[in-house]
C-alpha atoms as a PDB file:
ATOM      1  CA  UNK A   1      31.823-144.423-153.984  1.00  0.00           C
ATOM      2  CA  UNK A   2      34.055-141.023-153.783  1.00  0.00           C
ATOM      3  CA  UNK A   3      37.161-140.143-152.643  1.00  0.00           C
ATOM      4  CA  UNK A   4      37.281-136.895-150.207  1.00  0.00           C
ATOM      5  CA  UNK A   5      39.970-134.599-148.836  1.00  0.00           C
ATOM      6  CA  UNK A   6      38.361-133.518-145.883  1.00  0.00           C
ATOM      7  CA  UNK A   7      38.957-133.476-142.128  1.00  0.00           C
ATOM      8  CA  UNK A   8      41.804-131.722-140.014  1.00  0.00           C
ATOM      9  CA  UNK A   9      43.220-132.518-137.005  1.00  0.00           C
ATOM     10  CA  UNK A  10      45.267-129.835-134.831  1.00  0.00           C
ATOM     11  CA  UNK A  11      48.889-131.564-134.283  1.00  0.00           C
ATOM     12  CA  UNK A  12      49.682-129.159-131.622  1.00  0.00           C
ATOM     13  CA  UNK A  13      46.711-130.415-128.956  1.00  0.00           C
ATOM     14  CA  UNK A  14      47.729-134.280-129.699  1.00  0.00           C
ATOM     15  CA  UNK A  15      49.417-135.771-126.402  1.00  0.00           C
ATOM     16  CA  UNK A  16      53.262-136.366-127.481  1.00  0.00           C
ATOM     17  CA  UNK A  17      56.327-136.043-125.599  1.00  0.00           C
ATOM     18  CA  UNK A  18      58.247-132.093-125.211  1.00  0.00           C
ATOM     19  CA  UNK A  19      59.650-131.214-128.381  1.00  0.00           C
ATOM     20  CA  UNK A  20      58.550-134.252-130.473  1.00  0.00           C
ATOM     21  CA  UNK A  21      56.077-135.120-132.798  1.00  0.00           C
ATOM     22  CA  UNK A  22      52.628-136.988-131.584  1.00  0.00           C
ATOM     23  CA  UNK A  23      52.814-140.672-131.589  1.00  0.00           C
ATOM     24  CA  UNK A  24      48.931-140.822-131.964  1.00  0.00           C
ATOM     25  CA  UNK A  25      46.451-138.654-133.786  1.00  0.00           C
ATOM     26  CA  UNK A  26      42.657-138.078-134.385  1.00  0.00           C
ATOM     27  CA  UNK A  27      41.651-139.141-138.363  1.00  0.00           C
ATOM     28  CA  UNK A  28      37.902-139.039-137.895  1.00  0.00           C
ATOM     29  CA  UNK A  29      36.319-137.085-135.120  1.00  0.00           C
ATOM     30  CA  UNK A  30      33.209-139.046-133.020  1.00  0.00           C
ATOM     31  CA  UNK A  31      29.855-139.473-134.902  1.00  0.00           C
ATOM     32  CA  UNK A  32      27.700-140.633-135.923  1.00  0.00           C
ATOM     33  CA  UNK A  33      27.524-137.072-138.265  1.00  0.00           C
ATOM     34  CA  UNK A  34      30.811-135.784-138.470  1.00  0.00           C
ATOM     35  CA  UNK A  35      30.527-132.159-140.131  1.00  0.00           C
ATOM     36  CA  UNK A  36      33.196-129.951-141.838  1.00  0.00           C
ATOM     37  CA  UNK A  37      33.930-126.414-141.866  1.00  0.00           C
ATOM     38  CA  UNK A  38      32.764-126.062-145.007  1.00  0.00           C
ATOM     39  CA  UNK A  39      29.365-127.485-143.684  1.00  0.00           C
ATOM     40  CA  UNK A  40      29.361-130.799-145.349  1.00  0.00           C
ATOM     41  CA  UNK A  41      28.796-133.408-143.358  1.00  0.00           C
ATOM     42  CA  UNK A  42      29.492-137.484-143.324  1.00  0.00           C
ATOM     43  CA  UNK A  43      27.849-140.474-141.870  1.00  0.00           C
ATOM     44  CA  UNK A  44      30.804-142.488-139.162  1.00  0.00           C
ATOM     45  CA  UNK A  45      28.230-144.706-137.062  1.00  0.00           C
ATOM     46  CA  UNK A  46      29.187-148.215-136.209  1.00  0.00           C
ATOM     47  CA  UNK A  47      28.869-150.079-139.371  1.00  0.00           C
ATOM     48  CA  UNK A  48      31.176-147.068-140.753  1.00  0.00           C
ATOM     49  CA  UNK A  49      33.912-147.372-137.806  1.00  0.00           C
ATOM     50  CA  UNK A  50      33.624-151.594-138.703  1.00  0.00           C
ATOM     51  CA  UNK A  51      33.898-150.849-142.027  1.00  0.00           C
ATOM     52  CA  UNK A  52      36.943-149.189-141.625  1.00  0.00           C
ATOM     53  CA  UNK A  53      38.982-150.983-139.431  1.00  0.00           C
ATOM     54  CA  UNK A  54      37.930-153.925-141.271  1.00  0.00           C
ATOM     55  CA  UNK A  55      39.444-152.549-144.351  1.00  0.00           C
ATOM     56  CA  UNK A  56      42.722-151.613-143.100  1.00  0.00           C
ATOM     57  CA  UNK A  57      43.204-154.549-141.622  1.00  0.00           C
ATOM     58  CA  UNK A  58      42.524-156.137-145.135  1.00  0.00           C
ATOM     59  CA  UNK A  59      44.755-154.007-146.535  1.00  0.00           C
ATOM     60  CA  UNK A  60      48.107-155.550-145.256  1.00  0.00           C
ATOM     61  CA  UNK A  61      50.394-152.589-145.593  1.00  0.00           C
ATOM     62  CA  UNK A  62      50.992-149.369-143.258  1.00  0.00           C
ATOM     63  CA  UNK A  63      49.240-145.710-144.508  1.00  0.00           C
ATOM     64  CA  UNK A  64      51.440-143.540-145.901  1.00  0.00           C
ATOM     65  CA  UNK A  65      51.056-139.754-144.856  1.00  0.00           C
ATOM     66  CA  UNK A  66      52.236-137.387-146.994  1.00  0.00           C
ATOM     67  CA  UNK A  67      52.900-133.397-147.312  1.00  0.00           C
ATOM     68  CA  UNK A  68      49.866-131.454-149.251  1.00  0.00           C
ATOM     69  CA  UNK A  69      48.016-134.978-150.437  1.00  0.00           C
ATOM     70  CA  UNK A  70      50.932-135.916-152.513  1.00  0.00           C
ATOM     71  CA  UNK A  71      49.847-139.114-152.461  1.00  0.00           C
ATOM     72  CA  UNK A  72      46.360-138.436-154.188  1.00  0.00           C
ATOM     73  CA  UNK A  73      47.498-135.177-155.981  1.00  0.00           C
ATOM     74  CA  UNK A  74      50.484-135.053-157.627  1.00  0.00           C
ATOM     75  CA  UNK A  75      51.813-138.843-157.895  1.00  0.00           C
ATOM     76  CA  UNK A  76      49.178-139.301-160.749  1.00  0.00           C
ATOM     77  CA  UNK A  77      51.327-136.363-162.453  1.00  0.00           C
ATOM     78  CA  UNK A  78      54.287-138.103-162.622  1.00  0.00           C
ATOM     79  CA  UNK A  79      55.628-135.662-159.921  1.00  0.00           C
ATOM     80  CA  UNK A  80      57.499-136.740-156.695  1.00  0.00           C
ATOM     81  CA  UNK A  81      55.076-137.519-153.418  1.00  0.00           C
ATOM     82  CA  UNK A  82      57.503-138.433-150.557  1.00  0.00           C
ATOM     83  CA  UNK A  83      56.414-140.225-147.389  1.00  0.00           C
ATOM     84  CA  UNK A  84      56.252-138.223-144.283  1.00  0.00           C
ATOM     85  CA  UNK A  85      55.000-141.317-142.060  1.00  0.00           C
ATOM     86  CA  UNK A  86      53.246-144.392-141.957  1.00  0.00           C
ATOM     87  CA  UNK A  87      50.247-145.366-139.864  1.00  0.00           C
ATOM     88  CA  UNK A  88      50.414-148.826-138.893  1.00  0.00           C
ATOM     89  CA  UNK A  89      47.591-148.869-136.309  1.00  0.00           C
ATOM     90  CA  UNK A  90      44.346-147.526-136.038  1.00  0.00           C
ATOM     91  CA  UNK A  91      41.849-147.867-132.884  1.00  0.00           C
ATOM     92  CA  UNK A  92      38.378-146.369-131.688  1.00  0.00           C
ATOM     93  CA  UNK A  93      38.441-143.931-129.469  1.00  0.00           C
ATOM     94  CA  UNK A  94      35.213-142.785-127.712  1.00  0.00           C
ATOM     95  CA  UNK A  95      33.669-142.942-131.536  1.00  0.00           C
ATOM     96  CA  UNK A  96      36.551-141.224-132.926  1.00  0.00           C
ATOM     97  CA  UNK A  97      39.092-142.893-134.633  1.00  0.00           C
ATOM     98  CA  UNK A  98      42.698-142.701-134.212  1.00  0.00           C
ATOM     99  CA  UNK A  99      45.994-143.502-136.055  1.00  0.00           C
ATOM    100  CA  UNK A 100      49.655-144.431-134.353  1.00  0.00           C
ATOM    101  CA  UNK A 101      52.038-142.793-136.758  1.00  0.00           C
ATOM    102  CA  UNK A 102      55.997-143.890-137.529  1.00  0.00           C
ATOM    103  CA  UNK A 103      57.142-140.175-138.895  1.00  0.00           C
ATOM    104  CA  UNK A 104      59.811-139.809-141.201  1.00  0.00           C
ATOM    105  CA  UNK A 105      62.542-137.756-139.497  1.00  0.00           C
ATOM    106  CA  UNK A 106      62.421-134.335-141.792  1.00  0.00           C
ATOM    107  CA  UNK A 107      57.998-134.878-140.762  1.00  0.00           C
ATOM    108  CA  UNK A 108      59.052-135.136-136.487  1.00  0.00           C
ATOM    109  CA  UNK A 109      60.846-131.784-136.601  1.00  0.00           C
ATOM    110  CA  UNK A 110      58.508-129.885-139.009  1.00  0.00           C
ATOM    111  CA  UNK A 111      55.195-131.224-136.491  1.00  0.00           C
ATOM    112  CA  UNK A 112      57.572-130.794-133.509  1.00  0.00           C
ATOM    113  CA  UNK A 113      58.542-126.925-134.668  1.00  0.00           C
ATOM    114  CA  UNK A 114      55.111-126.441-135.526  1.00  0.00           C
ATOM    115  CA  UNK A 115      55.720-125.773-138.988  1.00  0.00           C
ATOM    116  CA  UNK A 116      52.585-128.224-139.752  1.00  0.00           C
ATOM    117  CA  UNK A 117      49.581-128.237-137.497  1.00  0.00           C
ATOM    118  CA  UNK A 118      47.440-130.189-139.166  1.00  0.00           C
ATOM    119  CA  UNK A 119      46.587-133.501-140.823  1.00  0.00           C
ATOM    120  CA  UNK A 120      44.276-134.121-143.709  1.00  0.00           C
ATOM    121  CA  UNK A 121      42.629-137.710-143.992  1.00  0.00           C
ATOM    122  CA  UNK A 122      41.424-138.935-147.747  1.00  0.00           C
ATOM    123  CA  UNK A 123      38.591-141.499-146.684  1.00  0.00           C
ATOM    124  CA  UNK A 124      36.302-143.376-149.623  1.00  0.00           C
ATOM    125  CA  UNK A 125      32.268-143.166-148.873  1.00  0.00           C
ATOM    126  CA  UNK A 126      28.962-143.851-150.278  1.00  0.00           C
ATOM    127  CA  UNK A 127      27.392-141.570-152.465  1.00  0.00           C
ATOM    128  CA  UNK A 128      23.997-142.947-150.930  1.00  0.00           C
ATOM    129  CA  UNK A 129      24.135-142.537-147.377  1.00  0.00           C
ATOM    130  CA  UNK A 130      27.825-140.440-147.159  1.00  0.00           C
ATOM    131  CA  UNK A 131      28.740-143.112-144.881  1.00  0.00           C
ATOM    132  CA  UNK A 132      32.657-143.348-144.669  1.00  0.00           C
ATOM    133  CA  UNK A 133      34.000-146.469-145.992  1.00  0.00           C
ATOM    134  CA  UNK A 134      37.632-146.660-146.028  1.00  0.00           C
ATOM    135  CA  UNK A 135      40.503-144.770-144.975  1.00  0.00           C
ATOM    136  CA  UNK A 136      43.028-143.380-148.203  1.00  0.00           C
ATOM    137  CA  UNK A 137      46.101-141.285-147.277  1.00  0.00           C
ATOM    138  CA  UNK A 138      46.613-138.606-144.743  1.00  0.00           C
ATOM    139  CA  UNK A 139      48.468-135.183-145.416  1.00  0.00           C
ATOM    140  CA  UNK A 140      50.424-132.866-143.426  1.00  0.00           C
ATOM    141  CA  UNK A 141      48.775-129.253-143.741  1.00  0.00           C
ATOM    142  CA  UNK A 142      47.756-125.755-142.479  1.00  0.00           C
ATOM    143  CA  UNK A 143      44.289-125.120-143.721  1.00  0.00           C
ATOM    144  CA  UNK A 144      41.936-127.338-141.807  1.00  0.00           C
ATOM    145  CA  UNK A 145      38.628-127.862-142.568  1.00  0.00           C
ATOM    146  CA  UNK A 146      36.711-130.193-139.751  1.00  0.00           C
ATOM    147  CA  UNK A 147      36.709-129.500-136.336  1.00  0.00           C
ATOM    148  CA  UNK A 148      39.122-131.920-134.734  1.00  0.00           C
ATOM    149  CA  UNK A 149      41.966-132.546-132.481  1.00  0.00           C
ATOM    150  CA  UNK A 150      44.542-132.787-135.130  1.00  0.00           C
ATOM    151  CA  UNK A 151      44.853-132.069-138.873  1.00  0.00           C
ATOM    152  CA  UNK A 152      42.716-131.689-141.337  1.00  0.00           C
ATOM    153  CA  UNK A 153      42.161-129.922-145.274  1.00  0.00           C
ATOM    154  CA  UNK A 154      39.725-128.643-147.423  1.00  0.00           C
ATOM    155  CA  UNK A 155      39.089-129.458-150.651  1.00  0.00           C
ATOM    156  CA  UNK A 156      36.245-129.766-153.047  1.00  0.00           C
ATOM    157  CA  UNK A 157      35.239-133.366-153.436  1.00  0.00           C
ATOM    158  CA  UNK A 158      36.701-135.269-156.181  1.00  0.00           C
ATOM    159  CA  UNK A 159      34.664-134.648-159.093  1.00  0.00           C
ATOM    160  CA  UNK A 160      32.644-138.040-160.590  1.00  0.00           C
ATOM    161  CA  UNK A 161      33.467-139.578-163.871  1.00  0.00           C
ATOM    162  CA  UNK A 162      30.996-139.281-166.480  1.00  0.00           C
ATOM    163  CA  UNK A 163      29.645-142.096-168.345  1.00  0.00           C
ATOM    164  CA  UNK A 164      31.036-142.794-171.744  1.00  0.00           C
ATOM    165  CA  UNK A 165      28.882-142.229-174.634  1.00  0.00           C
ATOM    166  CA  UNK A 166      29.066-145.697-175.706  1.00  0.00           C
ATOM    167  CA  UNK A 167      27.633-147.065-172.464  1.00  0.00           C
ATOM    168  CA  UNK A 168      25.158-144.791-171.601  1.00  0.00           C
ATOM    169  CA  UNK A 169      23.656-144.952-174.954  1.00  0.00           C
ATOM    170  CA  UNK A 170      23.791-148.828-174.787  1.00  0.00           C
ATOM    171  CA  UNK A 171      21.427-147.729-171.076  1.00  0.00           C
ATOM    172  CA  UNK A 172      19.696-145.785-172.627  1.00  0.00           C
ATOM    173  CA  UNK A 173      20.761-142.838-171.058  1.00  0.00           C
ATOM    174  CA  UNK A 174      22.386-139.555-171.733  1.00  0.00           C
ATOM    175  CA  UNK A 175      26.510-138.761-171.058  1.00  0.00           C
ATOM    176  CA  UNK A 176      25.241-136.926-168.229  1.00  0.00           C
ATOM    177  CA  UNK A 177      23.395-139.860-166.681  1.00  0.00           C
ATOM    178  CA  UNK A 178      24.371-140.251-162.651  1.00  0.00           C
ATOM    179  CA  UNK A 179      26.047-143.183-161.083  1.00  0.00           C
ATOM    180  CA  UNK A 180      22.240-144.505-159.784  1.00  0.00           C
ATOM    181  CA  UNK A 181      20.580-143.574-163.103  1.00  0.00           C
ATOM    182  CA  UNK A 182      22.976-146.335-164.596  1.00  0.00           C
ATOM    183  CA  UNK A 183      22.577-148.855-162.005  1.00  0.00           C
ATOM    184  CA  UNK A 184      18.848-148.112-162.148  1.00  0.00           C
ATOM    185  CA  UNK A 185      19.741-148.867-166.387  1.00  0.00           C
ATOM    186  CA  UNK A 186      21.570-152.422-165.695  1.00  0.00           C
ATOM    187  CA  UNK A 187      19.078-153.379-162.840  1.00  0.00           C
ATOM    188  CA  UNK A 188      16.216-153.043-165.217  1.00  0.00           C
ATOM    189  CA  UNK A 189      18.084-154.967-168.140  1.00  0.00           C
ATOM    190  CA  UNK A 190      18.510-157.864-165.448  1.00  0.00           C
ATOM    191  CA  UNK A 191      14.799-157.856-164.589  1.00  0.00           C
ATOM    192  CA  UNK A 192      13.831-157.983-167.914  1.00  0.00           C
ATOM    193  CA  UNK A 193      16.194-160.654-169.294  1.00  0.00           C
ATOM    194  CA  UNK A 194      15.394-162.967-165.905  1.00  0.00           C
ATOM    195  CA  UNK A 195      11.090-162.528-166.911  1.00  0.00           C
ATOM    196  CA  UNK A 196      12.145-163.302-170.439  1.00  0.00           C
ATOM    197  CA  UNK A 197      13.845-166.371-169.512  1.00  0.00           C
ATOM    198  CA  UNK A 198      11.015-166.930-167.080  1.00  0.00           C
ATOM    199  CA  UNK A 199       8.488-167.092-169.705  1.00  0.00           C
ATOM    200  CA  UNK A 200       6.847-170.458-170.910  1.00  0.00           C
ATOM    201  CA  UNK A 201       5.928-170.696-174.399  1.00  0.00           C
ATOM    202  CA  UNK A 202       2.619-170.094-175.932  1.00  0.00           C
ATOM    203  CA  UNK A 203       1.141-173.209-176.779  1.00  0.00           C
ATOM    204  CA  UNK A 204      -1.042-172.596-179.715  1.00  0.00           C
ATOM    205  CA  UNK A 205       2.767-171.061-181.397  1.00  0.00           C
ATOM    206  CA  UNK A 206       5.508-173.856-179.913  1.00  0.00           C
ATOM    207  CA  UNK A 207       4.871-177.531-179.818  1.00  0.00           C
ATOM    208  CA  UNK A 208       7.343-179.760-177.694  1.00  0.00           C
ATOM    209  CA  UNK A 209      10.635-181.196-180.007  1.00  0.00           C
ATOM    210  CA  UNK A 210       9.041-185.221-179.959  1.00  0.00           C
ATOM    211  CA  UNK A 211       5.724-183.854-181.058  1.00  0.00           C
ATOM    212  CA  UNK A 212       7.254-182.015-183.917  1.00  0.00           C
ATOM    213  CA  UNK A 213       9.366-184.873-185.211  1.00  0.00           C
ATOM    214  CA  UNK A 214       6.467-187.205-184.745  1.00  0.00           C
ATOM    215  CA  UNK A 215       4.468-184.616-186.831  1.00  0.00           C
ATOM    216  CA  UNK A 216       7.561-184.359-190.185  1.00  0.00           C
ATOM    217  CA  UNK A 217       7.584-187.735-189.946  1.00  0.00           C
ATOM    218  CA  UNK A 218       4.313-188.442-190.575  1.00  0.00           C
ATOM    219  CA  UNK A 219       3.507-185.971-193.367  1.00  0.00           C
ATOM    220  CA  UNK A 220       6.929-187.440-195.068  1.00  0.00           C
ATOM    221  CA  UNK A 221       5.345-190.536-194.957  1.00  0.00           C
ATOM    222  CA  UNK A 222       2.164-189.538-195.983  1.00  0.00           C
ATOM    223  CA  UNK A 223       3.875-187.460-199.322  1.00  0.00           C
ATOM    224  CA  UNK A 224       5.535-190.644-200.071  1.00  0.00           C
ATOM    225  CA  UNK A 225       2.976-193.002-200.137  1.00  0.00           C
ATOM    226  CA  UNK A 226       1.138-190.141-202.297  1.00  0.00           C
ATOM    227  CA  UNK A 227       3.710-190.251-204.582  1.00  0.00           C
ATOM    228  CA  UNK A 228       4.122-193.581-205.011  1.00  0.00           C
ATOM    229  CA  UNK A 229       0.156-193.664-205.724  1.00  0.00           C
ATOM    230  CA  UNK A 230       0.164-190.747-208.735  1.00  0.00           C
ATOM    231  CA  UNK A 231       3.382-192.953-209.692  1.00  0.00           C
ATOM    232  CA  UNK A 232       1.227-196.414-210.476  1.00  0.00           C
ATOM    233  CA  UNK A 233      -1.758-194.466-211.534  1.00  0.00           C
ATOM    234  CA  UNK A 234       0.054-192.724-213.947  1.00  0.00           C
ATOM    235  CA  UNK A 235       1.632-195.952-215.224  1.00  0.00           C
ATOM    236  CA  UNK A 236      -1.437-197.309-215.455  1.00  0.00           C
ATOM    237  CA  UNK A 237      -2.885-194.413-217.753  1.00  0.00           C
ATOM    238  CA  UNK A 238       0.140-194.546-220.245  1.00  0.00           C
ATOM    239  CA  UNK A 239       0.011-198.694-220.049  1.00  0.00           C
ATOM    240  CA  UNK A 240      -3.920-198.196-221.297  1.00  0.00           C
ATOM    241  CA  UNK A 241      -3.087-195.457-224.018  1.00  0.00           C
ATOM    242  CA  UNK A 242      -0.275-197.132-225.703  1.00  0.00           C
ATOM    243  CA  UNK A 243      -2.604-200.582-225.630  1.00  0.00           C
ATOM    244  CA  UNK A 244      -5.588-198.550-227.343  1.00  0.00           C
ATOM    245  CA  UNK A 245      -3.218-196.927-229.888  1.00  0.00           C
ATOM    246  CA  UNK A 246      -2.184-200.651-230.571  1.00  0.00           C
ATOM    247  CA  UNK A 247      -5.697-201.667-231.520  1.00  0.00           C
ATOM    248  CA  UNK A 248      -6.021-198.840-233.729  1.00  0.00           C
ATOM    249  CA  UNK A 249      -2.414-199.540-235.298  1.00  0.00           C
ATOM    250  CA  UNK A 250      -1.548-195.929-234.822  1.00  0.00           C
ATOM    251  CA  UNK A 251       2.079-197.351-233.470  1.00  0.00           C
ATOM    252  CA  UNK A 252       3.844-200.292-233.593  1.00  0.00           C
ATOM    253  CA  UNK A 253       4.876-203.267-231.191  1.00  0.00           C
ATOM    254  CA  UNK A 254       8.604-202.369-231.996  1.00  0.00           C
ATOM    255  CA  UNK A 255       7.725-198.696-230.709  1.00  0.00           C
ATOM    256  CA  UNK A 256       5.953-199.644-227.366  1.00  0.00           C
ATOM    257  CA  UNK A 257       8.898-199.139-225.038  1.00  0.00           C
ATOM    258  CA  UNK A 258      10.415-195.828-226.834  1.00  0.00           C
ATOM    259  CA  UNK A 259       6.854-194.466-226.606  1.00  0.00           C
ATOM    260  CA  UNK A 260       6.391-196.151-222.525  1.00  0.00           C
ATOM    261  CA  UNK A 261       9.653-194.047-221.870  1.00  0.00           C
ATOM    262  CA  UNK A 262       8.010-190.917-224.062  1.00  0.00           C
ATOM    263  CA  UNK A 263       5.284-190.871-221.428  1.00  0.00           C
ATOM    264  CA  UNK A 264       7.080-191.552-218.187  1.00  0.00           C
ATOM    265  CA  UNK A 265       5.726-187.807-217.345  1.00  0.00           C
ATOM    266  CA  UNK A 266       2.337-186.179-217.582  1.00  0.00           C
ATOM    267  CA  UNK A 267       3.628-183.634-220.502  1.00  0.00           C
ATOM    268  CA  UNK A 268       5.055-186.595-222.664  1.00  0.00           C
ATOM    269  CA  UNK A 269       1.608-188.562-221.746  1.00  0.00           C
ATOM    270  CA  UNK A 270       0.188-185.449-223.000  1.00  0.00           C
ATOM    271  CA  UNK A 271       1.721-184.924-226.166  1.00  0.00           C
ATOM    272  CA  UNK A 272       1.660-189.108-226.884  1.00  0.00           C
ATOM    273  CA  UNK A 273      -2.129-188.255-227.440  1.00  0.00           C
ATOM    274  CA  UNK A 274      -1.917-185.393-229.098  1.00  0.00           C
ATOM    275  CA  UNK A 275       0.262-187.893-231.494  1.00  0.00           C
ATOM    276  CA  UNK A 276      -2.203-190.385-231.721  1.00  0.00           C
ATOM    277  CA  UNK A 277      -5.034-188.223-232.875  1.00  0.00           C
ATOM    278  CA  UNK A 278      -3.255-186.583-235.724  1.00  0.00           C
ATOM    279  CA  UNK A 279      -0.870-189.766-236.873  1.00  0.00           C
ATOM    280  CA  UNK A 280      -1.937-192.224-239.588  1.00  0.00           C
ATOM    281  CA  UNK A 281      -2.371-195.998-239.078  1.00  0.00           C
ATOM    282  CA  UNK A 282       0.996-197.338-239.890  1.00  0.00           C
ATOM    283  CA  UNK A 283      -0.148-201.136-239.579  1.00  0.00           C
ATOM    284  CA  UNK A 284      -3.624-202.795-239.838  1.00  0.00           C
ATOM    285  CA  UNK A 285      -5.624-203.606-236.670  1.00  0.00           C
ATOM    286  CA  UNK A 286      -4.546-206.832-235.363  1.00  0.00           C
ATOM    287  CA  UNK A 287      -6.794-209.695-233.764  1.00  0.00           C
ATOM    288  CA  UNK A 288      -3.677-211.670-233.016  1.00  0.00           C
ATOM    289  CA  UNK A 289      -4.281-211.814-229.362  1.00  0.00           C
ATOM    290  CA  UNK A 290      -8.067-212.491-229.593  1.00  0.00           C
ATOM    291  CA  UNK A 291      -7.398-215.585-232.045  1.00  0.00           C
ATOM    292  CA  UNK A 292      -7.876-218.742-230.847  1.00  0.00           C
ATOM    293  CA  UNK A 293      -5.588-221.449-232.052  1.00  0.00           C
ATOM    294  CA  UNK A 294      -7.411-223.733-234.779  1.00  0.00           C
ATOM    295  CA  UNK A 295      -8.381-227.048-233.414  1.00  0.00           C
ATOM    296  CA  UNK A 296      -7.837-230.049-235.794  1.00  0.00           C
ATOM    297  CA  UNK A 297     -10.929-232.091-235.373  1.00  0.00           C
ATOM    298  CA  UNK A 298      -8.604-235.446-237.202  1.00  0.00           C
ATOM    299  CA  UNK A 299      -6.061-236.546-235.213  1.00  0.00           C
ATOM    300  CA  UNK A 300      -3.180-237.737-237.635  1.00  0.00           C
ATOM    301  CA  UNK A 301      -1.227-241.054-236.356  1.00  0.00           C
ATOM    302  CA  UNK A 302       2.145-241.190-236.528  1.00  0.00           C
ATOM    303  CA  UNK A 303       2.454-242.901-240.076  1.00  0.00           C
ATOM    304  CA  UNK A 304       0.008-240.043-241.512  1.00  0.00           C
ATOM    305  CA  UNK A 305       2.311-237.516-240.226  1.00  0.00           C
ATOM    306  CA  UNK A 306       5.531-239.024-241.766  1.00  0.00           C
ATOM    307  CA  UNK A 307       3.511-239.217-245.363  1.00  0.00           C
ATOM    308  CA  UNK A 308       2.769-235.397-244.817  1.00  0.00           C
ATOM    309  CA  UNK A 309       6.357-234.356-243.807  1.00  0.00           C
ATOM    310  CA  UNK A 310       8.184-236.096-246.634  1.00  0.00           C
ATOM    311  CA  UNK A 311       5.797-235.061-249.445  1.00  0.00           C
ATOM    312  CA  UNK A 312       5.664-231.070-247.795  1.00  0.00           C
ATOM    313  CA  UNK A 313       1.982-231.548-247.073  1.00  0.00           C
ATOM    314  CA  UNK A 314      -0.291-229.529-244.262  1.00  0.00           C
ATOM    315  CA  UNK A 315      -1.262-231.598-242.006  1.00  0.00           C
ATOM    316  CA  UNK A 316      -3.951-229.800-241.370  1.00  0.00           C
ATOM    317  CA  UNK A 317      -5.309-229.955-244.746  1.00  0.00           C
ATOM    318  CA  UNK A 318      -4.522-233.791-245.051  1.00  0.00           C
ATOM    319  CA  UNK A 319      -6.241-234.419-241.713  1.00  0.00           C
ATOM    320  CA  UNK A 320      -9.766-232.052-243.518  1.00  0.00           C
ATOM    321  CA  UNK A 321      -9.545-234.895-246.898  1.00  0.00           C
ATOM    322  CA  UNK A 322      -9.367-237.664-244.527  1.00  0.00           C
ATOM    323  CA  UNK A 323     -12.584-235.690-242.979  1.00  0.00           C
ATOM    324  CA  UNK A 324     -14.647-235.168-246.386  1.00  0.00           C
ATOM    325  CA  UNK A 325     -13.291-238.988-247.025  1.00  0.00           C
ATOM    326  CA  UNK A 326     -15.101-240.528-244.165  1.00  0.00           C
END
C-alpha cells in the first residue's frame, strides 16, 4: 500500500455562496481511471469508492485539511501543521467523490480571496492494481496536478521502505527485494512448512510409540534372562573347578569359599586355573565322601556295651572277638 499526494481540485468553480468559501468540494474526480497531470493514473471503480467510504466511516473522526500537506509533511518534523478545516462528510457524486468541509476562519477568507485555489487529497492505494483505498489528509494549494473541479498537488509518490537486511536475508532475498518479492518469500515458507507437516512418516524409518515400547521391552527381557543364564552357567563352571581341585588336594575345604568369591568373574575363574596347574598339593586326596560307613556284622547287647565303655574298649573290635569266638 502507498501513500500519494496527488489530485487538485479548482476552489474557485466549487458552488459556494458570494464571497465565501465552498461548503462542498471534489476529492476524487469520476472513474473508473482517474489520471493526473503528470500522466499517472489510479484505479476509483466501485469496490474503490466502497472502499473508501467504508473507511471513513470506520474511522470515527472528521479529516483534517491542512495548508501545503502539513499534515503528511512537516508534522513528522516536529514542525507546526495547523488545521485549515475538517471534512466530516463525504458522498458519491456521479462517480466522483466529494467532501463537506467546516473551514477554519483564517482558511474561508484565504479560499474566499482566492489566495488558494486548490486542494490536494493524500489517498492510500494498492501497489497491485493502483486502486485507491483510503482517503489521508487534504491540503490547501496552487500547483494542481489532476484535472478536477477543485484542488489538487503534485508530488512524487512517497518513496517505499526497503527491507532490512536482517529480514530479507532471513527470505532469502537481497535489501533491494520489492514488497511482492517478500510476500512471494513468506508465502513459499508457509507452503513448505504446511507439506512438511503434511507428510506421513516413512515406514521402513518410524515405527508407531506402542510398537516401540513393546519392542525395548522385549529385548530387556530377553538380555535379562541371558544374563541370568551366563550367571548359573558360570556358577556352575567355578562350582566344578573348585570340586576337581578338591580331589586333587590342590586347595583346601577351609579355602573353598575365599576361592568361590575369587572366581565370581570369568578373569578370577581364569586365573583360579592358572593356580591350580602350577600350585602343589597341600593335602592328600581324600575318599572321605566315597567311604561308606563300616557295618558291624555283631550286634552288641546292652550289657556288652557297658563292659566296653567302662574298660575303654572298641566296640567294634569286641563285637570282631565275639565273631572269631563263635
Amino acid at each position: 500500500m502507498k501513500t500519494l499526494l496527488a489530485l487538485n481540485t479548482d476552489l474557485s468553480t466549487q458552488p459556494s455562496a458570494e464571497g465565501q468559501a465552498p461548503d462542498w468540494i471534489e476529492l476524487i474526480p469520476s472513474g473508473p481511471t482517474v489520471t493526473g497531470r503528470d500522466g499517472r493514473t489510479w484505479l476509483f471503480d466501485e469496490l474503490g469508492q466502497q472502499l473508501v467510504l467504508a473507511a471513513f466511516a470506520g474511522r470515527g473522526i472528521d479529516m483534517v485539511i491542512d495548508w501545503e500537506h502539513a499534515t503528511e509533511v512537516a508534522a513528522p518534523k516536529g514542525e507546526e501543521a495547523p488545521a485549515a478545516g475538517w471534512i466530516d462528510r463525504l458522498e458519491l457524486r456521479n462517480g466522483a467523490l466529494w467532501g463537506h468541509v467546516d473551514w477554519t476562519p483564517r482558511a474561508g477568507v484565504q479560499v474566499a480571496a482566492k489566495e488558494y485555489r486548490f486542494v490536494s487529497p493524500v489517498f492510500d492505494y494498492d501497489d497491485a492494481y493502483r486502486r485507491i483505498l483510503r482517503m489521508v489528509s487534504v491540503g490547501l494549494t496552487n500547483k494542481p496536478n489532476l484535472v478536477l473541479t477543485a484542488l489538487n498537488h503534485e508530488q512524487t509518490e512517497t518513496p517505499k521502505l526497503a527491507l532490512s537486511l536482517a529480514l530479507a536475508a532471513s527470505l532469502g532475498l537481497d535489501a533491494a527485494a520489492t514488497d511482492e518479492q517478500a510476500v512471494a518469500a513468506v508465502n513459499q515458507l508457509k507452503v513448505t512448512a504446511t507439506a512438511r507437516n503434511s507428510e506421513q512418516p516413512s515406514l521402513d524409518k518410524f515405527v508407531p510409540r506402542q510398537d516401540y515400547e513393546l519392542m525395548v521391552s522385549r529385548a530387556t527381557n530377553a538380555e535379562q534372562a541371558l544374563d541370568t543364564r551366563k550367571a548359573d552357567d558360570h556358577k556352575a563352571v567355578v562350582e566344578a573347578e573348585i570340586d576337581a581341585a578338591l580331589k586333587m588336594g590342590k586347595i583346601t575345604p577351609a579355602t573353598v569359599s575365599f576361592y568361590r568369591a575369587s572366581c565370581s568373574e570369568q578373569a578370577g575363574l581364569d586365573r583360579f586355573r592358572e593356580f591350580v596347574k602350577a600350585a602343589p598339593a597341600v593335602a592328600a586326596p581324600s575318599d572321605l565322601s566315597e567311604r561308606q560307613p563300616e557295618v558291624i556284622a555283631t550286634a552288641l547287647n546292652a550289657e556288652q556295651r557297658a563292659v566296653c565303655a567302662q574298660l575303654g574298649i572298641d566296640p567294634v573290635e569286641f563285637a570282631k572277638t565275639l565273631k572269631s569266638e563263635s
